[in-house]
N, C-alpha and C. Protein backbone atom coordinates (compact mmCIF):
# COMPACT_ATOMS: atom_id res chain seq x y z
N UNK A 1 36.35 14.13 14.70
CA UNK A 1 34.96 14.47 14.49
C UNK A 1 34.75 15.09 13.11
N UNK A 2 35.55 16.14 12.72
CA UNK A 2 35.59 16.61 11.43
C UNK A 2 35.52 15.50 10.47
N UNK A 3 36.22 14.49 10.61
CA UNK A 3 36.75 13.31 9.37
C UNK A 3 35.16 12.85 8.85
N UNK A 4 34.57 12.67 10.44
CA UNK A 4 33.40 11.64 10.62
C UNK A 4 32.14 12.57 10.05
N UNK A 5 32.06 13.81 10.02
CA UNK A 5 31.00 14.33 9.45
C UNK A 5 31.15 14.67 7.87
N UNK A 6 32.73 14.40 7.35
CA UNK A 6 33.03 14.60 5.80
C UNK A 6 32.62 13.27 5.09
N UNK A 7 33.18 12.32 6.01
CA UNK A 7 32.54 11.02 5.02
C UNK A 7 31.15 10.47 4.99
N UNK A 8 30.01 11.47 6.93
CA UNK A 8 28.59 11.41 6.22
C UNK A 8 27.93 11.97 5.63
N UNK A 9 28.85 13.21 5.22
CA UNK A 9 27.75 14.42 4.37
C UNK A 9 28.53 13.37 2.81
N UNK A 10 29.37 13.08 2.66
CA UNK A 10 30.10 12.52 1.04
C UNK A 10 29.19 11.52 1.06
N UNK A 11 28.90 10.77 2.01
CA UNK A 11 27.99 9.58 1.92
C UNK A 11 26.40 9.71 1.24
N UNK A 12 26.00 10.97 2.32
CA UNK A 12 24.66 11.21 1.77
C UNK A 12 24.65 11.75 0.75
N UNK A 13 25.68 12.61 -0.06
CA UNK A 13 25.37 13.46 -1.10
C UNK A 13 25.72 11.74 -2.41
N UNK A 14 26.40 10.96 -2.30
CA UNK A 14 26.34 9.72 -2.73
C UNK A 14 24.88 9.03 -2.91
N UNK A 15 24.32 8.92 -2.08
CA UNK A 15 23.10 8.28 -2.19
C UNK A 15 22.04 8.84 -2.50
N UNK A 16 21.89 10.34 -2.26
CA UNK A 16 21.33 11.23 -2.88
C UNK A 16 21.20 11.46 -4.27
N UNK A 17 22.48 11.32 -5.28
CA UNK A 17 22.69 11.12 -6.44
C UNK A 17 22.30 9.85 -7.09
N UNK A 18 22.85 8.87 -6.48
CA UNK A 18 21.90 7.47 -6.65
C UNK A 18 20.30 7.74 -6.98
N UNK A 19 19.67 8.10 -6.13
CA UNK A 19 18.27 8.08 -6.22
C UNK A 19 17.89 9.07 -6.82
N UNK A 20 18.72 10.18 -7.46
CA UNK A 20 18.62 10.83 -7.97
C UNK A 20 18.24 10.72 -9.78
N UNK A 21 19.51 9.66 -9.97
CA UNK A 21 19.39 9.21 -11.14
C UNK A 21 18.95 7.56 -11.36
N UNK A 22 18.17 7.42 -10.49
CA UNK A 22 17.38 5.89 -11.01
C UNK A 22 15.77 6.94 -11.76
N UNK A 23 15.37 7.89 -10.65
CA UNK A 23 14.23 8.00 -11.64
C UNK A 23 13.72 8.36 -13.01
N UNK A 24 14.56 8.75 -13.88
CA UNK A 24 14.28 8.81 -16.01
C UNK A 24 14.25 6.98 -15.72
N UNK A 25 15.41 6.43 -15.29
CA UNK A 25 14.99 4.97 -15.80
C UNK A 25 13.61 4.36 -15.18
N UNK A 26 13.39 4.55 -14.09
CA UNK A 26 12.63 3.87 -13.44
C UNK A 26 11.04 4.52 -14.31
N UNK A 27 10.59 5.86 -14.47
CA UNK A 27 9.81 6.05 -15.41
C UNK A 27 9.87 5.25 -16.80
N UNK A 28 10.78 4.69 -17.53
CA UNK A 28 11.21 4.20 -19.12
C UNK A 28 10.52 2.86 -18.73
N UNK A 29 10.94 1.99 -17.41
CA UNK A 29 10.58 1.04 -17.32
C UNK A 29 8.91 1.11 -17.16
N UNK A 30 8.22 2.02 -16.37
CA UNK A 30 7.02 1.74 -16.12
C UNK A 30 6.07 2.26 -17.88
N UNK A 31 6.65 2.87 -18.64
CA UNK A 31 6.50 3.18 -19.99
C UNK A 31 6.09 1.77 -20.63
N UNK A 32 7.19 0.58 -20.53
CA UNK A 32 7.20 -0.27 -21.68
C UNK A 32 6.25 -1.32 -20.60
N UNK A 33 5.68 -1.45 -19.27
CA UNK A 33 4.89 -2.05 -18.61
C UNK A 33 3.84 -2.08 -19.20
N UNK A 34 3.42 -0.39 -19.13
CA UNK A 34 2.33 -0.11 -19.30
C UNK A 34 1.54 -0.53 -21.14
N UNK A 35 2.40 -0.32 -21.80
CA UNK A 35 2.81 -0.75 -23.44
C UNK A 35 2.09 -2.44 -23.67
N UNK A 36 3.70 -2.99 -22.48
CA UNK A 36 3.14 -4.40 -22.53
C UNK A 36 1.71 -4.88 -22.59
N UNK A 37 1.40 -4.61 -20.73
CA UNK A 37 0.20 -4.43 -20.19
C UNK A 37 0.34 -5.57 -19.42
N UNK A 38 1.26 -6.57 -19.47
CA UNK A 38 1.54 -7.51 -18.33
C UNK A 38 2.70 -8.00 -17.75
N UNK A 39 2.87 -8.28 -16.59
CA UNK A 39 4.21 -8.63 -15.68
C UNK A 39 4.36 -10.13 -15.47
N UNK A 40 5.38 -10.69 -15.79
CA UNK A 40 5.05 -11.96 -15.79
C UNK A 40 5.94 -12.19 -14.08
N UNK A 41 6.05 -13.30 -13.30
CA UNK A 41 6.49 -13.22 -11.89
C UNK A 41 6.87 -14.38 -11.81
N UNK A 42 8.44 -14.93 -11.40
CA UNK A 42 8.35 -16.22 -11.14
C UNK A 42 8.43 -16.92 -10.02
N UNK A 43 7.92 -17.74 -9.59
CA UNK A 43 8.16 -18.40 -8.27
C UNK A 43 8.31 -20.00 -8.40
N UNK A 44 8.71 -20.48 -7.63
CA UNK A 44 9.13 -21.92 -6.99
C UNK A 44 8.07 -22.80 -6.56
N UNK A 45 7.08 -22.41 -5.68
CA UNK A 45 5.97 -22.85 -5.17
C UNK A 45 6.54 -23.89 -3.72
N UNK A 46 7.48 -23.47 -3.24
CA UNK A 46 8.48 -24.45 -2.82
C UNK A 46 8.06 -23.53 -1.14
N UNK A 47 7.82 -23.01 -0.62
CA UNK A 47 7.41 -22.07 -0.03
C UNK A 47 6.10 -22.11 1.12
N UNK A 48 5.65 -23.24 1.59
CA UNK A 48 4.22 -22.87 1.84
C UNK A 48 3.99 -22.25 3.17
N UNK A 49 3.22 -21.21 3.36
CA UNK A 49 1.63 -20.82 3.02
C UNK A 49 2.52 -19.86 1.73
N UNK A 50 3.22 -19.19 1.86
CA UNK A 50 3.47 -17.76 0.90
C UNK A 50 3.95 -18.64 -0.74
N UNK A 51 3.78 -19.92 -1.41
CA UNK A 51 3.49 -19.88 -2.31
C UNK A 51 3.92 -21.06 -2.57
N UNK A 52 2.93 -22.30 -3.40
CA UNK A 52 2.80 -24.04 -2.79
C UNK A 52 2.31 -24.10 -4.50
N UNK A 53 2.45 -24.98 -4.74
CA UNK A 53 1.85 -26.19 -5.92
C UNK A 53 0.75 -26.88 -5.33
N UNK A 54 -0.78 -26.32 -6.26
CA UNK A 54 -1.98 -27.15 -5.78
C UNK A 54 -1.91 -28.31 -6.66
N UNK A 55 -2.98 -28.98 -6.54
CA UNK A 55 -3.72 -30.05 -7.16
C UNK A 55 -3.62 -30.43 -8.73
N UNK A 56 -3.53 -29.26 -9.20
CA UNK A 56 -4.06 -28.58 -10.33
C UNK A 56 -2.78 -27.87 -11.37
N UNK A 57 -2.05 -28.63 -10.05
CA UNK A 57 -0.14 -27.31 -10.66
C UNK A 57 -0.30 -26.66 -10.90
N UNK A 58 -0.95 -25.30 -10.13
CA UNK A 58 -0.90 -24.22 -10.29
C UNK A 58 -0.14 -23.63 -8.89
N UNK A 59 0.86 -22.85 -9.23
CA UNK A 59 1.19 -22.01 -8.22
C UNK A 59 0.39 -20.98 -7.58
N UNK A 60 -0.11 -21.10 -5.95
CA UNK A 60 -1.62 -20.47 -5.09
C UNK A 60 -0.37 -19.98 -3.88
N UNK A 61 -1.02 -19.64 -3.34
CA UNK A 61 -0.84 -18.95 -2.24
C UNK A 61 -0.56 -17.55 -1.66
N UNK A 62 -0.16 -17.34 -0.86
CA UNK A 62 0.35 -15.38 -0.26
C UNK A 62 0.98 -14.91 -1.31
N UNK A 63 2.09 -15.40 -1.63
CA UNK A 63 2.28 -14.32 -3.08
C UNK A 63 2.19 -14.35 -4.17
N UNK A 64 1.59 -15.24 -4.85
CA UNK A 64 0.78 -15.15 -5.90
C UNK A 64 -0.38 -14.55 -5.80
N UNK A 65 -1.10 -14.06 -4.91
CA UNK A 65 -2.39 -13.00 -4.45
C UNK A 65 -1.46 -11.96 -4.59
N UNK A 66 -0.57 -11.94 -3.98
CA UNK A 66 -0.15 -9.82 -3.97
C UNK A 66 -0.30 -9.89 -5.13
N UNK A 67 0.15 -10.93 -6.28
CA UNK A 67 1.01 -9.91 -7.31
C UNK A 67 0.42 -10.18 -8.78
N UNK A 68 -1.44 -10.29 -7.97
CA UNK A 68 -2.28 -10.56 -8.82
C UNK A 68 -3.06 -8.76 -8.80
């Protein structure tokens, strides 16, 4: 029982640190977004309803709406 609570407190203090240090980067990134001012997204269109090739070759559907 001892073993089993050392490798989940080592575990969490692990993942804790993880998420600890993504956020300076994860701020840097939303920095040069915002700079940009656009996200470009790629998809397949291969997908349908969540994202198809119309008429028009344009990629439409469910996720091309979210990530408008």
């Amino acid at each position: 029982m001892t073993q089993r609570r050392t490798v989940l407190k080592s575990t969490l203090a692990a993942a804790g640190l993880a998420i600890v240090g993504m956020s300076p980067a994860a701020a840097e990134e939303l920095d040069t977004l915002k700079e940009k001012g656009v996200i470009r997204i790629a998809m397949s269109g291969a997908y349908p309803p969540f994202n198809f090739v119309n008429d028009q070759n344009e990629v439409v559907g469910f996720d091309p709406a979210i990530g408008t």
